[in-house]
Protein backbone atom coordinates (compact mmCIF):
# COMPACT_ATOMS: atom_id res chain seq x y z
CA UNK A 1 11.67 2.94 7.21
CA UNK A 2 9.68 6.20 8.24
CA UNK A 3 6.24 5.77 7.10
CA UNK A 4 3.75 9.45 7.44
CA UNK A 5 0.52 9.94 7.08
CA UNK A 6 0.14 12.96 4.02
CA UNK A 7 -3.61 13.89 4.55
CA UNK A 8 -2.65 17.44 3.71
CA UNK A 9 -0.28 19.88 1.59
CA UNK A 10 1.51 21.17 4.26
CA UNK A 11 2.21 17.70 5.63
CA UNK A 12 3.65 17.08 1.63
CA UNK A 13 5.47 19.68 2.35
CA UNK A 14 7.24 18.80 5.80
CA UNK A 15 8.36 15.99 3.97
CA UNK A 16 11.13 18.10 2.68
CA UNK A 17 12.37 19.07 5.92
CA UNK A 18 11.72 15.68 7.19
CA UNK A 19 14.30 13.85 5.09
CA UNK A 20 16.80 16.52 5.69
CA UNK A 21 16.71 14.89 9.04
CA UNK A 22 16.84 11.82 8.50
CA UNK A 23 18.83 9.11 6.58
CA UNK A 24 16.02 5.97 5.84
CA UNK A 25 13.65 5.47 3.71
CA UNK A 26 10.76 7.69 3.93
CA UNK A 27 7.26 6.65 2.66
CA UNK A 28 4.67 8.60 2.07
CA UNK A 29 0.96 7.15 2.74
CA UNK A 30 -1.86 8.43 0.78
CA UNK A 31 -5.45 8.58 0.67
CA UNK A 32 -8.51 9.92 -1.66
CA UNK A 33 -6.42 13.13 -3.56
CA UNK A 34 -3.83 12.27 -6.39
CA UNK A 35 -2.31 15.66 -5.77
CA UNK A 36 -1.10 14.45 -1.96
CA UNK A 37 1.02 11.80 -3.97
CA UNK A 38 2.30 14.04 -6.78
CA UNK A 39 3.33 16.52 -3.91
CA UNK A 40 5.20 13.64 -1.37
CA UNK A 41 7.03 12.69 -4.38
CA UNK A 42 7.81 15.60 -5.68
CA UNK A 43 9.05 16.79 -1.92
CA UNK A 44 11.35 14.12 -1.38
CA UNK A 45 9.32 10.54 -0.71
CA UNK A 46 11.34 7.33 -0.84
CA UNK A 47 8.05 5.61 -1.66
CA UNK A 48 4.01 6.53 -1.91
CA UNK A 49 1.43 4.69 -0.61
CA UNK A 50 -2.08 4.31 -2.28
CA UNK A 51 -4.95 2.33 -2.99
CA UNK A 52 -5.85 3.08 -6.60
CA UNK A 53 -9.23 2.91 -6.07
CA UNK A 54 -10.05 5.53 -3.65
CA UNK A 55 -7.27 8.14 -6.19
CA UNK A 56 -10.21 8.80 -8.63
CA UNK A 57 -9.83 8.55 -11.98
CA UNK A 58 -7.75 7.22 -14.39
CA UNK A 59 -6.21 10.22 -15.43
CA UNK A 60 -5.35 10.90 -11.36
CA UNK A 61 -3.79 7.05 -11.41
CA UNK A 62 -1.88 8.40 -14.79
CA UNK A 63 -0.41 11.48 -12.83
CA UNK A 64 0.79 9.66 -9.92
CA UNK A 65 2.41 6.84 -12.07
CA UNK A 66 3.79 9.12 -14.32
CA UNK A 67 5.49 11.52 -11.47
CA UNK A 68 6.45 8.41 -9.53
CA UNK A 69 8.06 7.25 -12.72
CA UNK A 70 9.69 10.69 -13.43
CA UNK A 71 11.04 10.33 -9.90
CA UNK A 72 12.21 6.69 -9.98
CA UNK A 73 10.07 6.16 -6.40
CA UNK A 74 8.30 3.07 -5.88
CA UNK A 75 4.58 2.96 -5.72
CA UNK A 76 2.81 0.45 -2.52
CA UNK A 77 -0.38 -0.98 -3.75
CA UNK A 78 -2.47 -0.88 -0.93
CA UNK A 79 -6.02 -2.62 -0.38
CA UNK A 80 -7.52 -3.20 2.85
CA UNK A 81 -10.29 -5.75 3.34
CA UNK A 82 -12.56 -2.58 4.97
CA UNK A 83 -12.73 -0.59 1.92
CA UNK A 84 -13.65 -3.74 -0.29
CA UNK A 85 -17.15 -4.81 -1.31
CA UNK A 86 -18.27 -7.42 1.18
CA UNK A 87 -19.17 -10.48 -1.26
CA UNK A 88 -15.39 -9.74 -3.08
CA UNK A 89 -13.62 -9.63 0.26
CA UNK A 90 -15.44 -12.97 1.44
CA UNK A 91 -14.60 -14.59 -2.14
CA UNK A 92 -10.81 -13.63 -2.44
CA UNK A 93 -10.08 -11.31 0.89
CA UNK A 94 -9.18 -8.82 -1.64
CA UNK A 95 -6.90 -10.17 -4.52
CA UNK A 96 -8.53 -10.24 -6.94
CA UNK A 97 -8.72 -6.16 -6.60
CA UNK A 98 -5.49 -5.88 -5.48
CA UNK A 99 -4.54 -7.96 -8.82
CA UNK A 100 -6.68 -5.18 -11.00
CA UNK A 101 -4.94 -1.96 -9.45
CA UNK A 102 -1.32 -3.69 -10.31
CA UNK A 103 -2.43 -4.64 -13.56
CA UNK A 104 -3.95 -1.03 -14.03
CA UNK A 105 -0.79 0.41 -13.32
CA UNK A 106 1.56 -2.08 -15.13
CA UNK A 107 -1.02 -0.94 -18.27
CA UNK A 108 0.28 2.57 -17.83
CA UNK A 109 3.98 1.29 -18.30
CA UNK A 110 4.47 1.24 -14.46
CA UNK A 111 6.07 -1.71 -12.61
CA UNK A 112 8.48 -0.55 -9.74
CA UNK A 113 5.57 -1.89 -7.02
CA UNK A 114 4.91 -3.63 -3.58
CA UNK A 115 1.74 -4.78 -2.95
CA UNK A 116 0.29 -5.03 0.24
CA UNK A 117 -3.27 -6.94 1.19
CA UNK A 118 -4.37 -6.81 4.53
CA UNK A 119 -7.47 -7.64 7.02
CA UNK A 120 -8.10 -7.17 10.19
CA UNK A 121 -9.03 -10.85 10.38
CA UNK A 122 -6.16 -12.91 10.73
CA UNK A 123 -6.87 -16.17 9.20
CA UNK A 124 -8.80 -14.22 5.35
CA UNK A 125 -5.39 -12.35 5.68
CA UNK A 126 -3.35 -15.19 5.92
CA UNK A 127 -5.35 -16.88 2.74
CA UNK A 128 -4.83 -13.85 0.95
CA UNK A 129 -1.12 -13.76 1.58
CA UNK A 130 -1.21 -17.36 -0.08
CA UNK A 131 -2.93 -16.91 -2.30
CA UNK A 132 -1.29 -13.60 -3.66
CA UNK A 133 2.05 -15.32 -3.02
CA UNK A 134 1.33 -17.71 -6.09
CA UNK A 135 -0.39 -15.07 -8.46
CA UNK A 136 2.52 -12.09 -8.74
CA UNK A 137 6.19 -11.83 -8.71
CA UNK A 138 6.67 -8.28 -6.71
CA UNK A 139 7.27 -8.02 -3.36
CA UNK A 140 4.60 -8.16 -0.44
CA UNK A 141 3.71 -6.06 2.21
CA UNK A 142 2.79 -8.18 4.74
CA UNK A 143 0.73 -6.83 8.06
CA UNK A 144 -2.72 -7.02 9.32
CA UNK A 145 -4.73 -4.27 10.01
CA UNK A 146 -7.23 -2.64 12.26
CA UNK A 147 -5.49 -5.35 14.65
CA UNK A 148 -7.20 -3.47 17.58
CA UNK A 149 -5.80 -2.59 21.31
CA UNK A 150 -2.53 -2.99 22.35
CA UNK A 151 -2.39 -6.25 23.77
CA UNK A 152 -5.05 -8.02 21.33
CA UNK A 153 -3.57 -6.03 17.87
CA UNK A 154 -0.01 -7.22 19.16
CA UNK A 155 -1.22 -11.07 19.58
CA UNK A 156 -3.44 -10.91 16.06
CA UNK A 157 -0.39 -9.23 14.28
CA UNK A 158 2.10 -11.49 15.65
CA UNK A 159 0.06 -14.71 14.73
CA UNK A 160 -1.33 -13.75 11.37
CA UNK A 161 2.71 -12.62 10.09
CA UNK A 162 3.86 -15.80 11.90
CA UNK A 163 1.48 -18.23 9.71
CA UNK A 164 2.12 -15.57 6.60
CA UNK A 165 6.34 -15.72 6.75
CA UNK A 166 6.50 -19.52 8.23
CA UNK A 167 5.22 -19.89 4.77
CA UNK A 168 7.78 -18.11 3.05
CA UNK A 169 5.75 -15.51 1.99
């Protein structure tokens, strides 16, 4: 999998000429504008990215559901544990919200999704791996973020997906 960063429409657009080079799966990650995701799809995405709550409004959500449906491309759920509100994050390291965007989505007919929950600490990602695990039936994205410098990000991200998949998860 080729995973790009689409924080503009001209880097939608490379996406064109960026699968015409390659032969995997090319995912699109996007952030803040609903018009990024319509345009990675619509330019040759494998799968999009987004957190639903930093798209905008419903009716953005609607567009990008209803072009990723159009285009049969598979939408990643993403939350992150540093654009949650503190007292939600310490409560359910971010499941709860990652539970809502699915279920906003799946309300808009939607359900070709991956979900992915992740924290830069290890052990609140690890218990919201589990607990995640036991609440929904799609497949995980499993990873821990922010994980820092080289050395330190490779020993966090190496522990906290050892504890997640020894689990099964």
């Amino acid at each position: 999998i080729i995973r790009v960063a689409v924080p503009t429409m001209e880097a939608a657009a490379a996406l064109t000429e960026i699968k015409r080079q390659i032969h995997i799966p090319l995912v699109a990650d996007i952030h803040f504008d609903y018009r990024l995701a319509i345009a990675a799809i619509e330019c040759g995405a494998d799968k999009i990215r987004i957190n639903p709550g930093n798209i905008g409004s419903r009716e953005r959500i609607q567009a990008v559901v209803d072009k990723a449906k159009e285009y049969g491309v598979p939408i990643r759920v993403g939350v992150n544990s540093g654009s949650l509100e503190k007292p939600l994050v310490e409560k359910y390291g971010g499941v709860e919200s990652a539970l809502d965007k699915v279920a906003l989505i799946e309300q808009m007919g939607y359900d070709n999704l991956v979900i992915s929950i992740k924290s830069s600490d290890v052990m609140m990602c690890v218990k919201a791996h589990e607990l995640i695990a036991k609440k929904t039936h799609y497949p995980l994205h499993v990873g821990i973020t922010e994980a820092g410098t080289v050395i330190a990000g490779n020993i966090k991200s190496a522990v906290g997906l050892g504890l997640i998949l020894s689990q099964g998860i």
